[in-house]
C-alpha atoms as a PDB file:
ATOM      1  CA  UNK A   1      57.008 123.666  43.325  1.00  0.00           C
ATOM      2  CA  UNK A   2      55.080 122.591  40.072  1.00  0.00           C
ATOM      3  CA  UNK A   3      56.610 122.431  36.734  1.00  0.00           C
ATOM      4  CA  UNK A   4      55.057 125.586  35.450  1.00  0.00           C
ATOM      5  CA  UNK A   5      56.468 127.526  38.902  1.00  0.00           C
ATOM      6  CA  UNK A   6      59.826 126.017  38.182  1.00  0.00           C
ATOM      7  CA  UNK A   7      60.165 127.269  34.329  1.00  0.00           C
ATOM      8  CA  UNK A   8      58.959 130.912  35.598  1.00  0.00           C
ATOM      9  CA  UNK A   9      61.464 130.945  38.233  1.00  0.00           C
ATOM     10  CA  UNK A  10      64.757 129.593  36.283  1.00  0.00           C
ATOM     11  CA  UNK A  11      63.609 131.399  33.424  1.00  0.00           C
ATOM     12  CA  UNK A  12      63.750 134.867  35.418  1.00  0.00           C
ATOM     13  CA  UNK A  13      67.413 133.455  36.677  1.00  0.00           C
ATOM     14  CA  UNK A  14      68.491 132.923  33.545  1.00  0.00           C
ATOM     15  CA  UNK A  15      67.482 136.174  32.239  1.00  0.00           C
ATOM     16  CA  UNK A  16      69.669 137.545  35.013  1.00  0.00           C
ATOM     17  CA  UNK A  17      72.851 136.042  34.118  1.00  0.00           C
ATOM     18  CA  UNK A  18      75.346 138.328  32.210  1.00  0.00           C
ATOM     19  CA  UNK A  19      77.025 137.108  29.180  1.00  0.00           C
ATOM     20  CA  UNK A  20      80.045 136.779  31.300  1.00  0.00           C
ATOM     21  CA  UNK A  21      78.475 134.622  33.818  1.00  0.00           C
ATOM     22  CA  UNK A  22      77.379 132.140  31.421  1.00  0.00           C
ATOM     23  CA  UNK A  23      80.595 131.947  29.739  1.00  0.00           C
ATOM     24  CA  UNK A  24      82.397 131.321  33.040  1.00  0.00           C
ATOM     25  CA  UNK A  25      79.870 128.887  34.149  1.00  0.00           C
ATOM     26  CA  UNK A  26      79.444 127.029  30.877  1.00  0.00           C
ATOM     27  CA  UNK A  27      83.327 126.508  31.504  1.00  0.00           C
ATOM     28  CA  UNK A  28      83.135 125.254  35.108  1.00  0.00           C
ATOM     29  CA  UNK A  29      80.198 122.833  33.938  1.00  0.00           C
ATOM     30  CA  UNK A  30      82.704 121.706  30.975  1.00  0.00           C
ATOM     31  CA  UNK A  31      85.275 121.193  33.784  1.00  0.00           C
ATOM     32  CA  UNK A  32      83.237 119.481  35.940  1.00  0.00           C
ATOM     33  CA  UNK A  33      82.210 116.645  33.285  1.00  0.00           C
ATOM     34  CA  UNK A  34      85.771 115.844  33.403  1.00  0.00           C
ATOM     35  CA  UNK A  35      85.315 114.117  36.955  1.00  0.00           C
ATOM     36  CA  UNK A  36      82.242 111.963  35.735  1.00  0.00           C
ATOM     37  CA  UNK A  37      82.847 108.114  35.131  1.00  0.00           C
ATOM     38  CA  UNK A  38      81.817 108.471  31.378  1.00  0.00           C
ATOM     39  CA  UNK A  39      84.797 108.790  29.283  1.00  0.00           C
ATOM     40  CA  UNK A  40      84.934 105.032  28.460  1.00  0.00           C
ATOM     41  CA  UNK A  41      81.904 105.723  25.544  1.00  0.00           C
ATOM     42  CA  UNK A  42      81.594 106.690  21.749  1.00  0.00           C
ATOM     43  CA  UNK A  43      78.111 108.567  21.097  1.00  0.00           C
ATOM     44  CA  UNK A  44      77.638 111.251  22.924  1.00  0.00           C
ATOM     45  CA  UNK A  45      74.838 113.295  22.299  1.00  0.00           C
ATOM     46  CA  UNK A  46      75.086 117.474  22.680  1.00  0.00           C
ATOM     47  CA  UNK A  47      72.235 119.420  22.429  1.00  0.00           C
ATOM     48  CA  UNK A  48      73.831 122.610  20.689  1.00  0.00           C
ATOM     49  CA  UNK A  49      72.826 126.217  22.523  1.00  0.00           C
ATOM     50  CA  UNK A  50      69.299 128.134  22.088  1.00  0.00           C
ATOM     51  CA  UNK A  51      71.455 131.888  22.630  1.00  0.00           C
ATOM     52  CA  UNK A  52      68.461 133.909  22.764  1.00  0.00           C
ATOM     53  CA  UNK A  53      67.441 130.932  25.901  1.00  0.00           C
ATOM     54  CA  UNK A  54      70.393 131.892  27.430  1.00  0.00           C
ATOM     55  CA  UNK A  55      71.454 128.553  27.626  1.00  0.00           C
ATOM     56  CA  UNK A  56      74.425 126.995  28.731  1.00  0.00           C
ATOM     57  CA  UNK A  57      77.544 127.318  26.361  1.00  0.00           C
ATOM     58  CA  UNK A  58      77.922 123.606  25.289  1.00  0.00           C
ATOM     59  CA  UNK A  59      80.576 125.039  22.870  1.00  0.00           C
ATOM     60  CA  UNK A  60      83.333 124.014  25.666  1.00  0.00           C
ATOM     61  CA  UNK A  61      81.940 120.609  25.934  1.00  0.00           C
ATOM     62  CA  UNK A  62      82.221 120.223  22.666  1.00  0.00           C
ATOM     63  CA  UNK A  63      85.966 121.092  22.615  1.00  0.00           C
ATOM     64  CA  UNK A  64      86.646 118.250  25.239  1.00  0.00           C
ATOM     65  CA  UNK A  65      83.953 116.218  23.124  1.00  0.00           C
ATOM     66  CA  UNK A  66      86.181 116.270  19.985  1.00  0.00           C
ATOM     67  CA  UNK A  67      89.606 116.678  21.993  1.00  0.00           C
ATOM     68  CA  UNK A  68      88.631 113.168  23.445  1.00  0.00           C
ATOM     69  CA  UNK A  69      88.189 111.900  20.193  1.00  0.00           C
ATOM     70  CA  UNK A  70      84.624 111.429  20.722  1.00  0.00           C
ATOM     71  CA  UNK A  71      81.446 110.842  18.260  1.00  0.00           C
ATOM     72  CA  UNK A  72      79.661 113.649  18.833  1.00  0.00           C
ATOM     73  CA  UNK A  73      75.849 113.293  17.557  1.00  0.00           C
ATOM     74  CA  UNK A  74      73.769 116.612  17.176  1.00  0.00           C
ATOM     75  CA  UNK A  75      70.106 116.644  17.363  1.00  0.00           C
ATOM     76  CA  UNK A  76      67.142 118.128  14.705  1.00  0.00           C
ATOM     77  CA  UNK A  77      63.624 118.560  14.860  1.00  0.00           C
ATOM     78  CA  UNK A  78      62.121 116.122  12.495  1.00  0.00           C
ATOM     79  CA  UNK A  79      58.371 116.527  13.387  1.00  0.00           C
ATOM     80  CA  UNK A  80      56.533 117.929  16.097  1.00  0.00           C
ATOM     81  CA  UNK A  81      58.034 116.276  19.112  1.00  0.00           C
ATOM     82  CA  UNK A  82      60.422 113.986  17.522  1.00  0.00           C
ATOM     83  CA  UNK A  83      64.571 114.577  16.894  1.00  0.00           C
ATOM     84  CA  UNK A  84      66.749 112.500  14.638  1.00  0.00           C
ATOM     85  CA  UNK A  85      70.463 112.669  15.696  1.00  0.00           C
ATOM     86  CA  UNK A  86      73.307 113.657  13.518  1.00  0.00           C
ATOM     87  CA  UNK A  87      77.075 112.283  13.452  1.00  0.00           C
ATOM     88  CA  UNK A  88      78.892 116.271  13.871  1.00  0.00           C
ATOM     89  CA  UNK A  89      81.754 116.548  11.518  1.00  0.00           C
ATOM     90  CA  UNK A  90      83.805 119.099   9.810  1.00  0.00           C
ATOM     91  CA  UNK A  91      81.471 119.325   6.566  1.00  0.00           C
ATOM     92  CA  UNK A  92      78.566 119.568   8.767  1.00  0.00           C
ATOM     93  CA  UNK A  93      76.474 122.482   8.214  1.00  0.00           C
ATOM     94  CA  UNK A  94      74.798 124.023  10.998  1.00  0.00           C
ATOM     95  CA  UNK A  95      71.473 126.312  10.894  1.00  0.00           C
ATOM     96  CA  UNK A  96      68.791 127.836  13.597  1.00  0.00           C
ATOM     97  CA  UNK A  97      65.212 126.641  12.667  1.00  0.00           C
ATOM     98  CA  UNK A  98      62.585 128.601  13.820  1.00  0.00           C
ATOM     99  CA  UNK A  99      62.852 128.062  17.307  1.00  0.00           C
ATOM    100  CA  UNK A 100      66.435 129.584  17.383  1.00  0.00           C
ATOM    101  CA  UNK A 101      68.205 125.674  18.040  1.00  0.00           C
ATOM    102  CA  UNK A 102      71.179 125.581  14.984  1.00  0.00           C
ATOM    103  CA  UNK A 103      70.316 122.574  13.320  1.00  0.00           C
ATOM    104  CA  UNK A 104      72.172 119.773  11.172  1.00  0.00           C
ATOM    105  CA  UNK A 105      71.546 120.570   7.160  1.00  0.00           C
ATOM    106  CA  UNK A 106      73.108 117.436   5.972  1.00  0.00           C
ATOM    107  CA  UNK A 107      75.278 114.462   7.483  1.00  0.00           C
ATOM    108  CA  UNK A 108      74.864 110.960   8.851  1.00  0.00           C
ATOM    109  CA  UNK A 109      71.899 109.849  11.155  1.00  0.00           C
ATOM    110  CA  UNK A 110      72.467 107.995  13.980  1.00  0.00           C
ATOM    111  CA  UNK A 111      69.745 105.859  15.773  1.00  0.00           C
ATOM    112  CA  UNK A 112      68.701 106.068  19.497  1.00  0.00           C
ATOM    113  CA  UNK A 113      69.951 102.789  20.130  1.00  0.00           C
ATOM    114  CA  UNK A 114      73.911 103.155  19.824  1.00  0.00           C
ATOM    115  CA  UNK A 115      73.630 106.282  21.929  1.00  0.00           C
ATOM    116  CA  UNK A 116      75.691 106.016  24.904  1.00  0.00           C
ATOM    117  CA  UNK A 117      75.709 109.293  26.679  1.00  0.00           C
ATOM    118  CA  UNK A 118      73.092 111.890  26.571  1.00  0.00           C
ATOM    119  CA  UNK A 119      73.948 115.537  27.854  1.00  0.00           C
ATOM    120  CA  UNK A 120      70.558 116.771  28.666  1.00  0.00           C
ATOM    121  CA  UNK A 121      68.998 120.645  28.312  1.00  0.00           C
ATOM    122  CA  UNK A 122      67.072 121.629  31.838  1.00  0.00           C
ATOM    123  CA  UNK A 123      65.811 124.816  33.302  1.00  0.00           C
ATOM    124  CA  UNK A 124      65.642 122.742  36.818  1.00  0.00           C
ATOM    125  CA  UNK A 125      66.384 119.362  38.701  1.00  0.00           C
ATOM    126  CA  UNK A 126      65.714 117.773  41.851  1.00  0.00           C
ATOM    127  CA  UNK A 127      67.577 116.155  44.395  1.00  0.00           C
ATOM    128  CA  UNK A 128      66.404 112.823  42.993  1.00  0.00           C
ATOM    129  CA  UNK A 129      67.244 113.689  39.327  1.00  0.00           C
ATOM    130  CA  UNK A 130      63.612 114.775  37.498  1.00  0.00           C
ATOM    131  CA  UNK A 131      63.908 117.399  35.621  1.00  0.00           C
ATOM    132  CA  UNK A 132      61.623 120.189  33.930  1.00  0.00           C
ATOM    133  CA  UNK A 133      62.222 121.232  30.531  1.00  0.00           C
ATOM    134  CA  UNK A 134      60.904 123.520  28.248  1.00  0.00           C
ATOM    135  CA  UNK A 135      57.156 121.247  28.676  1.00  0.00           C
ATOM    136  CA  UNK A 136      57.167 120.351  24.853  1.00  0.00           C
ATOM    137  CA  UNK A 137      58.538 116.189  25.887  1.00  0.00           C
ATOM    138  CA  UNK A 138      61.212 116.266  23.179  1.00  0.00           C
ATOM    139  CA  UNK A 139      63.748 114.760  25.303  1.00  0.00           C
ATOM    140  CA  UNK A 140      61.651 112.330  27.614  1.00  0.00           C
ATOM    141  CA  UNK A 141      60.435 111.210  23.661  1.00  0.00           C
ATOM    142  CA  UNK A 142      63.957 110.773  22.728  1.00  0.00           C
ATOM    143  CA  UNK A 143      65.229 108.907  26.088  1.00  0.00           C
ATOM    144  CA  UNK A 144      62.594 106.578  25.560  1.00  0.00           C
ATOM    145  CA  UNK A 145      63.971 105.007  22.618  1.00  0.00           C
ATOM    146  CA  UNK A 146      67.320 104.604  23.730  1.00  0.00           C
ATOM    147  CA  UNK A 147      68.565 101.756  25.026  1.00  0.00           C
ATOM    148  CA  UNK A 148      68.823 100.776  28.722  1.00  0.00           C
ATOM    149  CA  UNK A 149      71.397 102.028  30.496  1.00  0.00           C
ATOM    150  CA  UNK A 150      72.296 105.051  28.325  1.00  0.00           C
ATOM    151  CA  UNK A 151      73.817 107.792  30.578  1.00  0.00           C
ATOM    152  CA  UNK A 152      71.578 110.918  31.194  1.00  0.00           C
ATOM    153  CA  UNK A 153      74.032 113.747  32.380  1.00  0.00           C
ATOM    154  CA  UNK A 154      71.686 117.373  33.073  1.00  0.00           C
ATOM    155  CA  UNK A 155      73.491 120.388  32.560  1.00  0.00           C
ATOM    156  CA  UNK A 156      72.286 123.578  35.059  1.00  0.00           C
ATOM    157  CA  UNK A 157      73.366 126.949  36.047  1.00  0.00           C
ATOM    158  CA  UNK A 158      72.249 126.768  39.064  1.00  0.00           C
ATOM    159  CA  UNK A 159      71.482 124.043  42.028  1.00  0.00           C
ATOM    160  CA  UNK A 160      68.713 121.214  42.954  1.00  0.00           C
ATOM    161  CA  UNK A 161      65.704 122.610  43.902  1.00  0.00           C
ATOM    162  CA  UNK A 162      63.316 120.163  46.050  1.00  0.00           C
ATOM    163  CA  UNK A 163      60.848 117.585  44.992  1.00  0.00           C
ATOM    164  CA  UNK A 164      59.427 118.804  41.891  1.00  0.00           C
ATOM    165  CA  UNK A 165      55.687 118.447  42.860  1.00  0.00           C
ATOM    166  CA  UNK A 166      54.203 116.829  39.343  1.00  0.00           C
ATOM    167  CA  UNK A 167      56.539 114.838  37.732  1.00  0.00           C
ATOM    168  CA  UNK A 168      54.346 112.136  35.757  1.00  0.00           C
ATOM    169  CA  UNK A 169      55.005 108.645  34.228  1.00  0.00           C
ATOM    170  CA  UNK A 170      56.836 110.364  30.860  1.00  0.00           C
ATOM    171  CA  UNK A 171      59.530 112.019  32.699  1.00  0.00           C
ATOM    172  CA  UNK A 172      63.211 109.993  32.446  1.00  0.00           C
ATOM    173  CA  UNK A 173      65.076 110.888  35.364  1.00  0.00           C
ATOM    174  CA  UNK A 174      68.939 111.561  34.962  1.00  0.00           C
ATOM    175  CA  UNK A 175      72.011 109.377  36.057  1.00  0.00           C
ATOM    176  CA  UNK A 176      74.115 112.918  36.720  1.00  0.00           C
ATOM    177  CA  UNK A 177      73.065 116.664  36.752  1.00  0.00           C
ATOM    178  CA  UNK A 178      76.464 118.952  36.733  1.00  0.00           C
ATOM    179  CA  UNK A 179      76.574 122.703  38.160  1.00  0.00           C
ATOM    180  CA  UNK A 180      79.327 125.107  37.895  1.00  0.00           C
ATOM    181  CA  UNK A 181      80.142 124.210  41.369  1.00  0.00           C
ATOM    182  CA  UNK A 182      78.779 120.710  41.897  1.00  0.00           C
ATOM    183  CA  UNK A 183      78.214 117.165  40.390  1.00  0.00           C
ATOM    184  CA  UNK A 184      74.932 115.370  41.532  1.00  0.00           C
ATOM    185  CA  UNK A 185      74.600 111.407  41.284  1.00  0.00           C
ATOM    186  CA  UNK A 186      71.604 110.117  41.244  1.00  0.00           C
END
């Protein structure tokens, strides 16, 4: 399947889900993180949940985030296409932009390049680790300007589908995508 097929088909599973399905499965992905070899780090980077996507839940990741005593880094919309990341701490103030995604107000930018794990929004993977997005390149932008070796962990509902048919030059594949029911190594 294409890109475009992809984001209409996850986008009608996701609109499926209950509110108690993607709190139980945002807390089986959580759960599952625990048995990846990346605990060793400092940065980690969360995306924080579009609600109205009906996104995952990273609110439990967080918890084991901060109960690990991990730097969490939070990411805002600087310009079209571009994020600047944002140390998370408790005088951090949080608001949606336009697009729905709560935001950093104030706090302590971090660059790319100290960055070592990236948890990474998807609508769908493949067995080889590309994933499709939302199409707008805000995260293949941002994985290009950290450094080598930075760990790209995918977050999903639901499975691997097969080869995505048009992945192009631009797209970063991931080290890890992790399922309610299943971690994927790539």
């Amino acid at each position: 399947m294409t890109k475009k097929e992809l984001r209409f088909h996850y986008k009608a599973q996701r609109s499926s889900l209950s509110s108690n399905n993607i709190q139980e499965f945002s807390v089986s992905i959580a759960n599952q993180l625990l048995l990846l070899p990346i605990w060793q780090h400092t940065y980690y980077h969360l995306f924080l949940t579009i609600v109205k996507n009906r996104e995952i839940d990273t609110n439990p990741i967080l918890s084991v985030l901060l109960g690990k005593d991990k730097e969490v880094l939070v990411p805002k919309i600087i310009e079209a296409g571009h994020m600047a990341h944002y140390l998370l701490t408790d005088s951090t103030v949080l608001s949606p932009n336009a697009l729905g995604i709560p935001e950093p107000q104030n706090g302590i930018a971090v660059k790319e390049d100290r960055i070592d794990v990236v948890f990474v929004p998807l609508l769908a993977f493949d067995d080889t680790g590309n994933r499709v997005g939302y199409g707008k390149g805000y995260y293949d932008r941002f994985l290009g300007k950290c450094r080598p070796g930075v760990i790209k962990v995918g977050l999903s509902f639901f499975e691997a589908s097969q080869t995505i048919a048009d992945i192009s030059g631009n797209d970063i594949p991931l080290d890890f995508c992790v399922t309610p029911n299943k971690v994927y190594s790539f």
